[in-house]
PDB file of N, CA and C in Angstrom:
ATOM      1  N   UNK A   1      88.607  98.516 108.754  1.00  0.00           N
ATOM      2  CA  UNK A   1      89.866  98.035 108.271  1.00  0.00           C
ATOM      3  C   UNK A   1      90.510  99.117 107.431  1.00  0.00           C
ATOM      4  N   UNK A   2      91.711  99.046 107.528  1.00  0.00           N
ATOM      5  CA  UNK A   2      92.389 100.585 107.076  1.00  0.00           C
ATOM      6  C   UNK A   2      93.825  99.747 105.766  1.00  0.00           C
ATOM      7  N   UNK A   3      93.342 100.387 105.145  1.00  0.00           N
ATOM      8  CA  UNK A   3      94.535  99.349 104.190  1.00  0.00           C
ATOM      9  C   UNK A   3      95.595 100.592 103.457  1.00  0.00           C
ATOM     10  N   UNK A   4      96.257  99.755 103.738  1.00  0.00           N
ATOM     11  CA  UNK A   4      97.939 100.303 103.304  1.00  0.00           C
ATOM     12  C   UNK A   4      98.675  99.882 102.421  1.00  0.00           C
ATOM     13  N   UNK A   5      99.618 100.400 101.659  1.00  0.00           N
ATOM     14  CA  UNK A   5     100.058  99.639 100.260  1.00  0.00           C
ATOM     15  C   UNK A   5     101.762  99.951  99.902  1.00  0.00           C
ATOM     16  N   UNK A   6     102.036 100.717 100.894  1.00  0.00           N
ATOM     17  CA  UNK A   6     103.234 101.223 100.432  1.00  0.00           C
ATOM     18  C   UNK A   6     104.162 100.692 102.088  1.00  0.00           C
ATOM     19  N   UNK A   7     105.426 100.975 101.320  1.00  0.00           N
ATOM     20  CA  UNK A   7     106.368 100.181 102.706  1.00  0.00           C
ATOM     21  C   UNK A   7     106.185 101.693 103.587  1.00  0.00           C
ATOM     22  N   UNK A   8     106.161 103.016 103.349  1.00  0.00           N
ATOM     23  CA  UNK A   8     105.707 103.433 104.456  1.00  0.00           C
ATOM     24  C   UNK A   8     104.540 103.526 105.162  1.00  0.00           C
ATOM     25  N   UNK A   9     103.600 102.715 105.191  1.00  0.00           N
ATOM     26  CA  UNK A   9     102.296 102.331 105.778  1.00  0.00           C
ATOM     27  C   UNK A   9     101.234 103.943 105.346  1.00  0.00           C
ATOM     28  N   UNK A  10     101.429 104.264 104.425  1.00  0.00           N
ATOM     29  CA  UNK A  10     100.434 105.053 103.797  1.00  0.00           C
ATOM     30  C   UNK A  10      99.081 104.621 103.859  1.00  0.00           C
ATOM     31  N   UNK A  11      98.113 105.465 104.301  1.00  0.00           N
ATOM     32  CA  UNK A  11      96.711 105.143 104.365  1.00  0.00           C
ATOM     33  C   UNK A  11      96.372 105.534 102.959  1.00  0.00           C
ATOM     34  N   UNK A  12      96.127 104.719 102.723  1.00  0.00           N
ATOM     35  CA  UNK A  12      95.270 104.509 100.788  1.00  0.00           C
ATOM     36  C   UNK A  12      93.787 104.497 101.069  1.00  0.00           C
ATOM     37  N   UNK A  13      93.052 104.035 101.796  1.00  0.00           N
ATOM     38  CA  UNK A  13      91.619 104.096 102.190  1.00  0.00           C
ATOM     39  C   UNK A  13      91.438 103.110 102.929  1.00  0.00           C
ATOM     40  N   UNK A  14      90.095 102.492 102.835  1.00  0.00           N
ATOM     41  CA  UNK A  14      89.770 101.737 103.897  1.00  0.00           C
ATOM     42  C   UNK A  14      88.274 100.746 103.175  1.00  0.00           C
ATOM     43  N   UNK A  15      87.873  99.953 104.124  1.00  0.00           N
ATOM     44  CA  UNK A  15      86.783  98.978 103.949  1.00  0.00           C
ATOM     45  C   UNK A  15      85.865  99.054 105.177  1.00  0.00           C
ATOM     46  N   UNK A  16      84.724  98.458 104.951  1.00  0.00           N
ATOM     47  CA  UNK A  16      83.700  98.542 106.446  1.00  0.00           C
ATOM     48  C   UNK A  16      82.837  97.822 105.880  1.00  0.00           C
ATOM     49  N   UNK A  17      82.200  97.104 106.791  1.00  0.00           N
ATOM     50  CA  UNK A  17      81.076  96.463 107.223  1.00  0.00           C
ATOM     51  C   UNK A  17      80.202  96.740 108.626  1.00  0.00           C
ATOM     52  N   UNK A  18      78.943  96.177 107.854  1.00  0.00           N
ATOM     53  CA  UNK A  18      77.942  97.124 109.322  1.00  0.00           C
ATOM     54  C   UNK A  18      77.282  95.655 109.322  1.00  0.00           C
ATOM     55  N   UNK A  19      77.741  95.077 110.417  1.00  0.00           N
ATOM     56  CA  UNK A  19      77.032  93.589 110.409  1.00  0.00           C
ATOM     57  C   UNK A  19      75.465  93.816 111.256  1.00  0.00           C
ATOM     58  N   UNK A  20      74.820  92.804 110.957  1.00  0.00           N
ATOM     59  CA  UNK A  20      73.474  92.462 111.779  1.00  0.00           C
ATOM     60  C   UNK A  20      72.897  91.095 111.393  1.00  0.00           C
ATOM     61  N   UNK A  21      73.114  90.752 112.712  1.00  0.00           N
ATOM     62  CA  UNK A  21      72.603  89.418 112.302  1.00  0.00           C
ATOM     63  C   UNK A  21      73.490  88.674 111.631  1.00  0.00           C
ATOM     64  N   UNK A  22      73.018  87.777 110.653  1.00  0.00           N
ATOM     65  CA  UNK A  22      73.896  87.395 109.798  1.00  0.00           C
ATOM     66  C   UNK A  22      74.369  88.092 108.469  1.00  0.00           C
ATOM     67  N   UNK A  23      73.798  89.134 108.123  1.00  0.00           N
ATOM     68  CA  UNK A  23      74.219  89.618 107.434  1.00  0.00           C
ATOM     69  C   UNK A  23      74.867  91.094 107.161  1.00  0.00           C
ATOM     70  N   UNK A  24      75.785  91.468 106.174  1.00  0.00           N
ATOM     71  CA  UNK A  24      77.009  92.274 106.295  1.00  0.00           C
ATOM     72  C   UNK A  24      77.122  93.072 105.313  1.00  0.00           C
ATOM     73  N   UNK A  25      76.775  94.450 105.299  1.00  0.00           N
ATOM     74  CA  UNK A  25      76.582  95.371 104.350  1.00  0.00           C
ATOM     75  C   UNK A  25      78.336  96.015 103.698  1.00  0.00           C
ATOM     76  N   UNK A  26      79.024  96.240 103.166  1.00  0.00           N
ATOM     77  CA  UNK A  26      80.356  96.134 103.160  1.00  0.00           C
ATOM     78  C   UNK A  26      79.987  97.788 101.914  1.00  0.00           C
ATOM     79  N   UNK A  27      81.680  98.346 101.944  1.00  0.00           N
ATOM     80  CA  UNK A  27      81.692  99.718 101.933  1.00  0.00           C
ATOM     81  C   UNK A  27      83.503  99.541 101.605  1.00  0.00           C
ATOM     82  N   UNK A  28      83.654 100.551 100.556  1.00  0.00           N
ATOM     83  CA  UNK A  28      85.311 101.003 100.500  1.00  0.00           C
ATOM     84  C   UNK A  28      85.059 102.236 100.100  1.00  0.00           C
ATOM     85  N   UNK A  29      86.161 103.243 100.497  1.00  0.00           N
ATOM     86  CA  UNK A  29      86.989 103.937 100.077  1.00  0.00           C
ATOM     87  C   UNK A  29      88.542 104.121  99.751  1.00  0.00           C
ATOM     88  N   UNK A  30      88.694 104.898  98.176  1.00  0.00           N
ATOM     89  CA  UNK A  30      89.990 104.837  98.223  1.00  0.00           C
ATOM     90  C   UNK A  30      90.605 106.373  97.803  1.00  0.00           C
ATOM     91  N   UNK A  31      91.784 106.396  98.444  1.00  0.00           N
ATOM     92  CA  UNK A  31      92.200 107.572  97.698  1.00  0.00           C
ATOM     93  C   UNK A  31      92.365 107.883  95.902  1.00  0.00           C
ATOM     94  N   UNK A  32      91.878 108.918  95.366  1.00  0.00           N
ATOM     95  CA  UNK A  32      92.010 108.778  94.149  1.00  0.00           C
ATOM     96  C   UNK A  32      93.831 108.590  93.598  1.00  0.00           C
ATOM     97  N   UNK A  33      94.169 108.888  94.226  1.00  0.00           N
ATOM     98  CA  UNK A  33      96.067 108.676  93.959  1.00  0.00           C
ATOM     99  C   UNK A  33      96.229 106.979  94.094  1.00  0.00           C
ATOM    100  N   UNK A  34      95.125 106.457  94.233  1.00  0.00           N
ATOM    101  CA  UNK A  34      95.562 105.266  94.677  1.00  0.00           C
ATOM    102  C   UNK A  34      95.003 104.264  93.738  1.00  0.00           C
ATOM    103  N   UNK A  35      93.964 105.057  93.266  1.00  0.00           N
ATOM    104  CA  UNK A  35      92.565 103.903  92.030  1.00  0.00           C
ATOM    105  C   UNK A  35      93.246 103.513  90.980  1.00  0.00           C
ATOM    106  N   UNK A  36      92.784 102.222  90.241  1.00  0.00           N
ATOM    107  CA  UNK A  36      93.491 101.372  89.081  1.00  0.00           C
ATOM    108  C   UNK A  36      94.792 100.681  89.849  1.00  0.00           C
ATOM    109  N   UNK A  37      94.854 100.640  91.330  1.00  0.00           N
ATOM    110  CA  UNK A  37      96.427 100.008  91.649  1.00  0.00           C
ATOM    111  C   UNK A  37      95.759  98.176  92.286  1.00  0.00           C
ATOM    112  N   UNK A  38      94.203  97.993  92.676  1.00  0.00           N
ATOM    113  CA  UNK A  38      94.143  96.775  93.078  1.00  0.00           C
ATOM    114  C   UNK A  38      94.399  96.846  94.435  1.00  0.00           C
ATOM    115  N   UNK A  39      94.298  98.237  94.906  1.00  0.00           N
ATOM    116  CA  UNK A  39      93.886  97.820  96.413  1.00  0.00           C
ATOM    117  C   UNK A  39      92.434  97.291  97.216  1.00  0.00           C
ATOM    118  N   UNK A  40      91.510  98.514  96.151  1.00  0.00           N
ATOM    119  CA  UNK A  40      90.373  98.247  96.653  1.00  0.00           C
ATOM    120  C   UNK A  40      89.916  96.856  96.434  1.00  0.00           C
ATOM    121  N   UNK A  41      90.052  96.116  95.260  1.00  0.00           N
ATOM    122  CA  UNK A  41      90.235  94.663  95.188  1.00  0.00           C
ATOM    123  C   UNK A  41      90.345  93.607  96.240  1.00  0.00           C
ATOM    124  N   UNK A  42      92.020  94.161  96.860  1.00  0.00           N
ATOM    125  CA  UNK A  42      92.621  93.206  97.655  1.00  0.00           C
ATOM    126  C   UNK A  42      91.891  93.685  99.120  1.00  0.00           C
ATOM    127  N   UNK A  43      91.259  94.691  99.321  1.00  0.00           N
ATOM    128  CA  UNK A  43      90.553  94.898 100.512  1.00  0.00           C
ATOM    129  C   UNK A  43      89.446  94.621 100.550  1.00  0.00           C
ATOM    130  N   UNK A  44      88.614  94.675  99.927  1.00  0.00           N
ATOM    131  CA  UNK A  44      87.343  93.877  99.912  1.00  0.00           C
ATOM    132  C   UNK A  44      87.261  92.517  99.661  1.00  0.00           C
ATOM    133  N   UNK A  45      88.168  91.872  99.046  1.00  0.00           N
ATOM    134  CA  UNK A  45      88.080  90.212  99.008  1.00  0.00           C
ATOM    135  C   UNK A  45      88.540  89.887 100.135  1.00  0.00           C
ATOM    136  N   UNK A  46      89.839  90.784 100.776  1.00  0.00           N
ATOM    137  CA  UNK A  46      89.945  90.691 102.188  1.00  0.00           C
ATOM    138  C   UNK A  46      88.890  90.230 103.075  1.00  0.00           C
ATOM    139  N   UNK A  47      88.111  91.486 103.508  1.00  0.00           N
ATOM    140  CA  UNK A  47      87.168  92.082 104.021  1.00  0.00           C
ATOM    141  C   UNK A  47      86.141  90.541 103.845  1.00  0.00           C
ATOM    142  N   UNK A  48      85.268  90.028 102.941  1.00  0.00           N
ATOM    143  CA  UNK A  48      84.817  89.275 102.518  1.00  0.00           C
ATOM    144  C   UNK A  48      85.223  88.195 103.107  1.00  0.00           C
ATOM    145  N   UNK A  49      85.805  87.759 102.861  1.00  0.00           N
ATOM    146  CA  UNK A  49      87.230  86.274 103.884  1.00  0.00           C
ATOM    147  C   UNK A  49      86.764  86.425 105.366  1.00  0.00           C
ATOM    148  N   UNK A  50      86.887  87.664 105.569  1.00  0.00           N
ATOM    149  CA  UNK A  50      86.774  87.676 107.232  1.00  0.00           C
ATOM    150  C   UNK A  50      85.676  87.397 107.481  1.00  0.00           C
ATOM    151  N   UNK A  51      84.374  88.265 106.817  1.00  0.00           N
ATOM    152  CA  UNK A  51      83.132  87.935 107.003  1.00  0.00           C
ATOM    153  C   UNK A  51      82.781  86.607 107.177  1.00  0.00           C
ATOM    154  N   UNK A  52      83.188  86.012 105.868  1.00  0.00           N
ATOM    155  CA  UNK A  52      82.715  84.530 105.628  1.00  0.00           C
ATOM    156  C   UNK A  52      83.333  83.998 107.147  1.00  0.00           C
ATOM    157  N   UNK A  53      84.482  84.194 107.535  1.00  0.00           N
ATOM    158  CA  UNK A  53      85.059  82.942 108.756  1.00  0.00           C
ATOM    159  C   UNK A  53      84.485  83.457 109.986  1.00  0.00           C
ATOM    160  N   UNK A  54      83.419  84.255 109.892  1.00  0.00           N
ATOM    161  CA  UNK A  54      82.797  85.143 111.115  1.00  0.00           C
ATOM    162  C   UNK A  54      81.603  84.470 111.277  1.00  0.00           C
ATOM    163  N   UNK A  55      80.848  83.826 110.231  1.00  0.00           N
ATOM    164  CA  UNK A  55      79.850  83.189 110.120  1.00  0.00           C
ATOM    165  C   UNK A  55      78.799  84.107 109.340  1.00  0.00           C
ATOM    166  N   UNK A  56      79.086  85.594 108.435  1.00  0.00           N
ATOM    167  CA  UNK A  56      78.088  85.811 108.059  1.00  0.00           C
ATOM    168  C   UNK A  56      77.797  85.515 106.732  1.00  0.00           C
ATOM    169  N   UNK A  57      76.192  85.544 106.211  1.00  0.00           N
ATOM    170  CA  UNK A  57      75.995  84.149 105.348  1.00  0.00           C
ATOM    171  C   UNK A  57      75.689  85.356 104.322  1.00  0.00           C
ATOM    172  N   UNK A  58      74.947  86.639 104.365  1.00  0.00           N
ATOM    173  CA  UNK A  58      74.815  87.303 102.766  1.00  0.00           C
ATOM    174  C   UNK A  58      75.628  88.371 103.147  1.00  0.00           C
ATOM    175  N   UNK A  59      76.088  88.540 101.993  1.00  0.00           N
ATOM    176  CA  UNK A  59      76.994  90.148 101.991  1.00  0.00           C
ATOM    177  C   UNK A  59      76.210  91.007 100.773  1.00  0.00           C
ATOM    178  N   UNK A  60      76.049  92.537 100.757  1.00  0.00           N
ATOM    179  CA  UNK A  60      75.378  93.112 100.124  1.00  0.00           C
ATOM    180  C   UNK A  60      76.424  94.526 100.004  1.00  0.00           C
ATOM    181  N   UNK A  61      76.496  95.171  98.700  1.00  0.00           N
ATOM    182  CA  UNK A  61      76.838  96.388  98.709  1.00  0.00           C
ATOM    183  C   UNK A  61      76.394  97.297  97.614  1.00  0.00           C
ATOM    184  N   UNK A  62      76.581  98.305  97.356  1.00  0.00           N
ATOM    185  CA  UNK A  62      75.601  99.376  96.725  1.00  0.00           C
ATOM    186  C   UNK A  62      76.281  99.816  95.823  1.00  0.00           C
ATOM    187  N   UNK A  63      75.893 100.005  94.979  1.00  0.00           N
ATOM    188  CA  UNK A  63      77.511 100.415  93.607  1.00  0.00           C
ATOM    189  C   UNK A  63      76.336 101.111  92.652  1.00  0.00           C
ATOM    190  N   UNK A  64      76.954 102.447  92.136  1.00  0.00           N
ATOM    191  CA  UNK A  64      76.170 103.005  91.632  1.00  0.00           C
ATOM    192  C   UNK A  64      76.592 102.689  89.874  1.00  0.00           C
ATOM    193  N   UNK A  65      75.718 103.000  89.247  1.00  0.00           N
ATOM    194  CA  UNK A  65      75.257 101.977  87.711  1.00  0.00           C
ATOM    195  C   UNK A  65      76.393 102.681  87.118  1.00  0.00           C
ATOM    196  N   UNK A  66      77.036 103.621  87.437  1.00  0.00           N
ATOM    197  CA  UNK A  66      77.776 104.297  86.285  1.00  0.00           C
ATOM    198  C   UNK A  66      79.325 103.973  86.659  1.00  0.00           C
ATOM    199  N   UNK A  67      79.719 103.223  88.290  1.00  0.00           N
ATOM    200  CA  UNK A  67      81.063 103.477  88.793  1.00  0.00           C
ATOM    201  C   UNK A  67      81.511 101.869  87.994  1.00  0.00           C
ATOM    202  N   UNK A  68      81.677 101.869  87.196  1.00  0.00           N
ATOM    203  CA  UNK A  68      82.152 100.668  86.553  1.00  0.00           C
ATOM    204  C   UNK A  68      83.239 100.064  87.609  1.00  0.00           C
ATOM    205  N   UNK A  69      84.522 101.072  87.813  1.00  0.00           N
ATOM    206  CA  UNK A  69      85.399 100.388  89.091  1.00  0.00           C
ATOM    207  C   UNK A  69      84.942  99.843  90.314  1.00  0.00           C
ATOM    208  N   UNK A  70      83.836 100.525  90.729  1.00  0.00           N
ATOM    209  CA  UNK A  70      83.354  99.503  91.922  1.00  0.00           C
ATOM    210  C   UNK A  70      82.464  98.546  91.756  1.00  0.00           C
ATOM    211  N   UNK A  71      82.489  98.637  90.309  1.00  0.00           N
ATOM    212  CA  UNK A  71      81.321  96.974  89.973  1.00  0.00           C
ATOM    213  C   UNK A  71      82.508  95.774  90.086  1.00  0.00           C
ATOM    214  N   UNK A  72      83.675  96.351  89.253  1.00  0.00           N
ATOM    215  CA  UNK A  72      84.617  95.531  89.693  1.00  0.00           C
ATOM    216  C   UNK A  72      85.114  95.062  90.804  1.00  0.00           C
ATOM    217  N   UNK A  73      85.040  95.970  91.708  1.00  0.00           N
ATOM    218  CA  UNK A  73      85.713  95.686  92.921  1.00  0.00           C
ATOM    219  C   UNK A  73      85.012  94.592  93.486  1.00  0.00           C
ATOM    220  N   UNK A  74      83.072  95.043  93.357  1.00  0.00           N
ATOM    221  CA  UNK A  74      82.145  93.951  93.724  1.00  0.00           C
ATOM    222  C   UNK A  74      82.268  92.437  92.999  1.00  0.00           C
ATOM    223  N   UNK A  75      82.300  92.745  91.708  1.00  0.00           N
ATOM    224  CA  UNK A  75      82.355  91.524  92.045  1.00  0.00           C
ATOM    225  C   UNK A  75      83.804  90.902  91.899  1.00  0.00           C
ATOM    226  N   UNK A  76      84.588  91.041  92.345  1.00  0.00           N
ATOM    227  CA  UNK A  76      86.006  90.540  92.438  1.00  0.00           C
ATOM    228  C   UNK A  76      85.823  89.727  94.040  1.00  0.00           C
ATOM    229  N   UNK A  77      85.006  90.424  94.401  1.00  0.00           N
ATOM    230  CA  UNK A  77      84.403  90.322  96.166  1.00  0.00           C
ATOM    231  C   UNK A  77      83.983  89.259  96.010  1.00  0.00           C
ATOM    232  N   UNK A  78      83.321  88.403  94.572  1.00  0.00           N
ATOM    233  CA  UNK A  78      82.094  87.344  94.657  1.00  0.00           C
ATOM    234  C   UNK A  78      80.766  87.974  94.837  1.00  0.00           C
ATOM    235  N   UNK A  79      80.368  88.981  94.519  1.00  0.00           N
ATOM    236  CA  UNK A  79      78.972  89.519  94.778  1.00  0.00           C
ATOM    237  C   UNK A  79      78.479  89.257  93.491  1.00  0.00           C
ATOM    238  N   UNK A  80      77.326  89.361  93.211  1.00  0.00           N
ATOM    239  CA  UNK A  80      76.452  89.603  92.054  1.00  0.00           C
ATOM    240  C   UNK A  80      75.557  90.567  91.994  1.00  0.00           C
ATOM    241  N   UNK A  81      75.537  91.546  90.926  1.00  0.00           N
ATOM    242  CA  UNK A  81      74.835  92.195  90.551  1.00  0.00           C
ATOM    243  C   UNK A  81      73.341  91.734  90.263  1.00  0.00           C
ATOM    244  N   UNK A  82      71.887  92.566  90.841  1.00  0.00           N
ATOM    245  CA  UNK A  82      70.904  92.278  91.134  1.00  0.00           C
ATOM    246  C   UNK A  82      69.938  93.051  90.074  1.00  0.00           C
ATOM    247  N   UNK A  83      68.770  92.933  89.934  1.00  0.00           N
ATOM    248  CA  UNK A  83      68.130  94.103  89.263  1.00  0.00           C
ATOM    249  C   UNK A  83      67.922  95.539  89.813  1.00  0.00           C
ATOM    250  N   UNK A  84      67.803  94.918  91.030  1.00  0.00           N
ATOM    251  CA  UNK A  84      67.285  95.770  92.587  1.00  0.00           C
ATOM    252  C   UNK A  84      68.292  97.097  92.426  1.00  0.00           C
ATOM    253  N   UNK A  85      67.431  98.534  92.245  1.00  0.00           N
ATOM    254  CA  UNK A  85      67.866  99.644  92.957  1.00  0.00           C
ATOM    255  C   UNK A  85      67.537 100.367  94.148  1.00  0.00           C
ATOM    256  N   UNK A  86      68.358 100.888  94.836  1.00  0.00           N
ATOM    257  CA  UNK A  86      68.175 100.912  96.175  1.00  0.00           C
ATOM    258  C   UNK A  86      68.342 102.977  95.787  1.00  0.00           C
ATOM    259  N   UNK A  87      67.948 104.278  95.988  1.00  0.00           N
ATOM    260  CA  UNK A  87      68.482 105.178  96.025  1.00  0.00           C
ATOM    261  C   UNK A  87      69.305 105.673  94.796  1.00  0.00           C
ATOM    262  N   UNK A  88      69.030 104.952  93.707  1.00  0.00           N
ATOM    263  CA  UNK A  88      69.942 105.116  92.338  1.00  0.00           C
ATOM    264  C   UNK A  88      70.854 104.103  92.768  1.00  0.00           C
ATOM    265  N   UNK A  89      71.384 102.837  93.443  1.00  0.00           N
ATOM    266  CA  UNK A  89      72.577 102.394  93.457  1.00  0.00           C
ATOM    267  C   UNK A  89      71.790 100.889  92.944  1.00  0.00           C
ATOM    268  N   UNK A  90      72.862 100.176  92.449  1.00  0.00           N
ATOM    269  CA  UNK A  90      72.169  99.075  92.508  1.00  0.00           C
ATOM    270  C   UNK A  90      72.675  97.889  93.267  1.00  0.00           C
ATOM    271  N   UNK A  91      72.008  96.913  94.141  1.00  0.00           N
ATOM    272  CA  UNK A  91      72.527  96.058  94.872  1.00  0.00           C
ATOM    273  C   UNK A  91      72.876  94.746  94.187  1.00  0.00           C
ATOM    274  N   UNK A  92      74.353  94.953  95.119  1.00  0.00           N
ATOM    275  CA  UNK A  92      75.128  93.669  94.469  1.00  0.00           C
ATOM    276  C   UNK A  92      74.902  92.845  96.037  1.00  0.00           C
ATOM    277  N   UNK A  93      74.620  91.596  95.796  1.00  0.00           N
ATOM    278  CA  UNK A  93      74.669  90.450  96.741  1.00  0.00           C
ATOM    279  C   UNK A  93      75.367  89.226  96.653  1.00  0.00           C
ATOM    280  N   UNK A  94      76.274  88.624  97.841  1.00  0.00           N
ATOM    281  CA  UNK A  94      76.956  87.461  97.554  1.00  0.00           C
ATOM    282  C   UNK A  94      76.171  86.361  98.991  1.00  0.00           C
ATOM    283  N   UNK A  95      75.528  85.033  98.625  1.00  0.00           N
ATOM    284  CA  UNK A  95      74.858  84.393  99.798  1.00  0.00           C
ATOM    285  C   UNK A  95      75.750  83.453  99.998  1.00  0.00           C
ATOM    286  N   UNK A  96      76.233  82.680 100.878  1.00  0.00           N
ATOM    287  CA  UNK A  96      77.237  82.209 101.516  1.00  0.00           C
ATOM    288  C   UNK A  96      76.091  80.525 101.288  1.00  0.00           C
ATOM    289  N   UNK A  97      76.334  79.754 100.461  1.00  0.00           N
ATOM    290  CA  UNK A  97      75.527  78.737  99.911  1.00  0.00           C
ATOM    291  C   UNK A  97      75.537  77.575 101.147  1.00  0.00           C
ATOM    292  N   UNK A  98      76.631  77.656 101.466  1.00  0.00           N
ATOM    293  CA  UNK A  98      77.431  76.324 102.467  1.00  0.00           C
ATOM    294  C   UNK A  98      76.602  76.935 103.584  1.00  0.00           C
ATOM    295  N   UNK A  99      76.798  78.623 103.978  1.00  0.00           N
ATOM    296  CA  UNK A  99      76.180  78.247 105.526  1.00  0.00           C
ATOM    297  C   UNK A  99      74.616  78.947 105.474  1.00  0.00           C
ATOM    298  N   UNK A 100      73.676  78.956 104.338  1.00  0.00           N
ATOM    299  CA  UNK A 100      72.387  79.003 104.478  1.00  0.00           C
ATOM    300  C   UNK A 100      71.711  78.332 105.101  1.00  0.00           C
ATOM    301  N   UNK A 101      70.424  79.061 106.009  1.00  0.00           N
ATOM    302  CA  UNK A 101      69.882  78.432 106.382  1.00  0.00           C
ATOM    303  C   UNK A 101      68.726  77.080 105.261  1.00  0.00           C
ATOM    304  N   UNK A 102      68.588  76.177 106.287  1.00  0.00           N
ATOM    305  CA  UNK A 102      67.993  74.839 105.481  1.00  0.00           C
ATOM    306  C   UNK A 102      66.481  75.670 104.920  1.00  0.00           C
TER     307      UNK A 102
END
């Protein structure tokens, strides 16, 4: 997903997910000309929305301990921050309660 913010359809960055299964590893980039404006926000809660109406039930993403802005972004997403470090990052997870398995 490629997100845009300006009326001339400027590429500001983008979002991704690497699905399997039911679950959906999710990813942004943004241009630095673009950070503190609430895109990356509005693209990952995006992003998130879609997942959920796709049927996938955990979403997970990697935010490293020091990027305070992408803790935000996470959890603006609905994720939660975990103890769990993965590579120095630490994993944020959101489980989709309604469509867990029993």
């Amino acid at each position: 997903m490629l997100a845009t913010r300006t009326t001339a359809d400027e590429l500001v960055g983008y979002v991704q997910a690497t699905v399997s299964g039911d679950e959906g590893e999710i990813a942004w980039v943004l241009g630095t000309s673009w950070q503190g404006r609430g895109c990356a926000r509005e693209a990952a809660v995006g992003l998130v929305a879609w997942l959920d109406a796709h049927g996938v039930r955990r979403i997970v993403a990697h935010v490293h301990p020091e990027h305070t802005a992408s803790a935000a972004v996470a959890a603006a997403a609905g994720l939660t921050e975990t103890a769990h470090l993965d590579d120095g990052e630490g994993l944020w997870v959101r489980q989709n309660a309604e469509q867990a398995r029993p």
